[in-house]
Protein backbone atom coordinates (compact mmCIF):
# COMPACT_ATOMS: atom_id res chain seq x y z
CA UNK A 1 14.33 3.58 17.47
CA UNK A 2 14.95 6.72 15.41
CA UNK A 3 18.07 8.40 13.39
CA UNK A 4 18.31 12.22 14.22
CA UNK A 5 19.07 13.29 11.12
CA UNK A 6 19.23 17.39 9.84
CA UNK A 7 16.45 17.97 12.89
CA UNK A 8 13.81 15.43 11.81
CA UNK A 9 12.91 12.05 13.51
CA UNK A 10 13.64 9.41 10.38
CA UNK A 11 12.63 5.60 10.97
CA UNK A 12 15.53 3.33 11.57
CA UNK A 13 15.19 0.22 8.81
CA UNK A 14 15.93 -2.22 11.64
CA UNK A 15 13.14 -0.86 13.65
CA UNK A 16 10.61 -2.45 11.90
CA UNK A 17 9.56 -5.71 14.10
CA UNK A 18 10.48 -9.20 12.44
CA UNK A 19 6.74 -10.27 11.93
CA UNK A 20 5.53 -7.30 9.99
CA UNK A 21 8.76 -6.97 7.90
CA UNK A 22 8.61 -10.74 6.79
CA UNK A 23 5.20 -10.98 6.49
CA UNK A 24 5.01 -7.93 4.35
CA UNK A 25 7.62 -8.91 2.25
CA UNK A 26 5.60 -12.17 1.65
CA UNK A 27 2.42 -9.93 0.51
CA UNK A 28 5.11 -8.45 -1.93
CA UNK A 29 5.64 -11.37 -3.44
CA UNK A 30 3.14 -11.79 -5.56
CA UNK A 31 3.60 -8.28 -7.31
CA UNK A 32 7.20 -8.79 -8.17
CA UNK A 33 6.29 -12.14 -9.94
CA UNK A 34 3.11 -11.33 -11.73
CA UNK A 35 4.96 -8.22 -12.73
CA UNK A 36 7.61 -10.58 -13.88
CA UNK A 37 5.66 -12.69 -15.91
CA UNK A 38 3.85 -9.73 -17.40
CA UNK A 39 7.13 -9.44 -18.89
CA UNK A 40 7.67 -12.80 -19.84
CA UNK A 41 4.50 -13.75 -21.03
CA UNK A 42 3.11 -11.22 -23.21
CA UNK A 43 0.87 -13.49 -24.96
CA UNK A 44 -2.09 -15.87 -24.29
CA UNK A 45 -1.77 -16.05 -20.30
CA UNK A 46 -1.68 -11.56 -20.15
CA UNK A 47 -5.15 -11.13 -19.37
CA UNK A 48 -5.15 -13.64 -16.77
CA UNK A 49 -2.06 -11.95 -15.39
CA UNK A 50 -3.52 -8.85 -15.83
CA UNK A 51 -6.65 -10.10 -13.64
CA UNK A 52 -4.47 -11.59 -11.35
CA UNK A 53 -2.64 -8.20 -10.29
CA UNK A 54 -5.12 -6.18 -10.75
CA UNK A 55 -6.80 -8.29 -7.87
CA UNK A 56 -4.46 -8.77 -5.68
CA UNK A 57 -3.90 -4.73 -5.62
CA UNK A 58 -7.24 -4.25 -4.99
CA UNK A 59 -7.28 -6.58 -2.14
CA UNK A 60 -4.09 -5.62 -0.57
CA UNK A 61 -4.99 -1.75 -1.65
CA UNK A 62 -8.41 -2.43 0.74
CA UNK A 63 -5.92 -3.98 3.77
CA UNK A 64 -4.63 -0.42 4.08
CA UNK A 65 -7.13 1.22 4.09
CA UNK A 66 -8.65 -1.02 6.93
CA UNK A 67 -4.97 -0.82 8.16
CA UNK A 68 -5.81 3.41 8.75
CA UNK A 69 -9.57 2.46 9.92
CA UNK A 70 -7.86 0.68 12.73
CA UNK A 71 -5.33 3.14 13.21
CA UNK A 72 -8.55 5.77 13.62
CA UNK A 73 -10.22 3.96 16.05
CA UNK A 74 -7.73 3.37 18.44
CA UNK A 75 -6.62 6.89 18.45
CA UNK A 76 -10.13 8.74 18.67
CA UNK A 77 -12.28 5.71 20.96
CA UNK A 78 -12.97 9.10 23.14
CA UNK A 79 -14.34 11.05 20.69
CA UNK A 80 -16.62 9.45 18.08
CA UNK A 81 -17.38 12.97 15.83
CA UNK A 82 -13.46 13.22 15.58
CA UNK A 83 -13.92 10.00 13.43
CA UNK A 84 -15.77 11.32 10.23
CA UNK A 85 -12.72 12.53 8.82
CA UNK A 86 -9.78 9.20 9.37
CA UNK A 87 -12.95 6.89 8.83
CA UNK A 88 -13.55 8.73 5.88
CA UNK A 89 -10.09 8.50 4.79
CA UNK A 90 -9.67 5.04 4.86
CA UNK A 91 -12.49 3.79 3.14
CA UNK A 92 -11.31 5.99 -0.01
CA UNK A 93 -8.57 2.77 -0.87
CA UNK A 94 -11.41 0.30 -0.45
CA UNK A 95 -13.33 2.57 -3.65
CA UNK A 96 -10.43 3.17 -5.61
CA UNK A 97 -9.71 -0.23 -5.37
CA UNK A 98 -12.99 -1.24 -6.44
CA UNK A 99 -13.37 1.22 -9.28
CA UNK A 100 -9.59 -0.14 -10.90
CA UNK A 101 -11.33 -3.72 -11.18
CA UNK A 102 -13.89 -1.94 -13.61
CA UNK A 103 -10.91 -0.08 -15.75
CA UNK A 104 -9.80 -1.33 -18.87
CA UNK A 105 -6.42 -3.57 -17.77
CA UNK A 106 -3.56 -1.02 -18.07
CA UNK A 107 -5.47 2.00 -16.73
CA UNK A 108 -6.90 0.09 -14.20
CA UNK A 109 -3.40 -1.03 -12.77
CA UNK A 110 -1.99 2.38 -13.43
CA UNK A 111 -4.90 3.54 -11.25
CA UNK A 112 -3.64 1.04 -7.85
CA UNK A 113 -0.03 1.86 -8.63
CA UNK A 114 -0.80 6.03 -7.80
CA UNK A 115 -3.18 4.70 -5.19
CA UNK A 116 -0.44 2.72 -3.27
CA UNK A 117 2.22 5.90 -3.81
CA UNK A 118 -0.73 7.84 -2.51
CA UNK A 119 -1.35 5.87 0.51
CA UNK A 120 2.13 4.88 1.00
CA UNK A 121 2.79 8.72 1.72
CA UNK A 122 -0.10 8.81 3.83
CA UNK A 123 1.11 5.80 5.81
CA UNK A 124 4.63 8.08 6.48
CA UNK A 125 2.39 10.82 7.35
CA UNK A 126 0.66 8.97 10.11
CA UNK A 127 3.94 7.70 10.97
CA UNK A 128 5.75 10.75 11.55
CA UNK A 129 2.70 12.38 13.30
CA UNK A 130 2.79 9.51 15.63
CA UNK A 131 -1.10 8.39 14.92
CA UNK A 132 0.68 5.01 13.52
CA UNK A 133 3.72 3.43 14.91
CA UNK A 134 7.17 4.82 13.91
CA UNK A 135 8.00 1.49 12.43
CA UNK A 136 5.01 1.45 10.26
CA UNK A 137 6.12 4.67 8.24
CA UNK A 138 9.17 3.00 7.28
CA UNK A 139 7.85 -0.28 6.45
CA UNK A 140 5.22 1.24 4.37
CA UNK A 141 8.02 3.35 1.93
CA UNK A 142 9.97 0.12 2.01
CA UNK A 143 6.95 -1.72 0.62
CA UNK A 144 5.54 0.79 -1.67
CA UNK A 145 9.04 1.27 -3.19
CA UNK A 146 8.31 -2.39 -4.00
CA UNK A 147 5.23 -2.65 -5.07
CA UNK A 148 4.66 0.55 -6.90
CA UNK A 149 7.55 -0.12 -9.27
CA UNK A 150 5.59 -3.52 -9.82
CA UNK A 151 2.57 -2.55 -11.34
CA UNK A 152 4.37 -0.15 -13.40
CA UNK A 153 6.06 -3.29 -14.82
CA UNK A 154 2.69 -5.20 -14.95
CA UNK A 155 1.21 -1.98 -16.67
CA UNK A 156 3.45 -1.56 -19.16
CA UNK A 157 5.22 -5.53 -19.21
């Protein structure tokens, strides 16, 4: 379902199917409590919290992008040289991802918190251009407004 609002198609929150909605609110997990704990412990367990964010994002950061390589294929399955540029596209999470677990810790989980903004926006994108589903759009800003915030916390906690 969608909300006419001013002229533009906007996601309705409740749109979003049960199964994707709970089970990405249990992949958000994790960043709301490590970011939590980087605020509580700030002293002999930081690096492994560090570590343990800084994985996770990468992992989750890689999902996405395999999220948009899936996206790609089922779109263009007619025309393989309209691929280069979505395939292309969604590997670029998978590297950034890889490169933040080389980063010293704060700049490497400042690095995955503009990469999941970044994405995030291009998940709405896809949304709203209908190469994703509607629902996925809004679930994406819903999670990103999560997660994003998180690693800020971890960054700086």
């Amino acid at each position: 379902m969608s909300v006419v609002q001013a002229g533009k198609r906007q996601a309705d929150p409740s749109s979003v199917p049960f199964a994707p909605a709970l089970l990405g609110a249990l992949g958000a997990v994790p960043f709301v409590a490590l970011a939590a704990a980087a605020v509580i412990d700030t002293g002999a367990l930081a690096p492994a919290i560090t570590f343990a964010v800084t994985s996770y994002g990468a992992v989750i950061l890689s999902f996405l992008g395999g999220v948009q390589w899936g996206l790609a294929m089922g779109k263009q399955r007619d025309d393989p040289p309209g691929l280069a540029v979505p395939l292309t596209i969604s590997v670029i999470p998978s590297l950034v991802a890889w490169a933040a677990l080389f980063l010293p810790d704060q700049p490497g989980v400042l690095v995955l918190a503009a990469a999941f903004a970044v994405v995030g926006l291009h998940d709405m994108w896809a949304s709203r251009r209908a190469a994703a589903p509607e629902w996925y759009g809004t679930l994406r800003v819903w999670l990103s407004s999560i997660v994003v915030p998180s690693l800020l916390i971890a960054a700086f906690g």
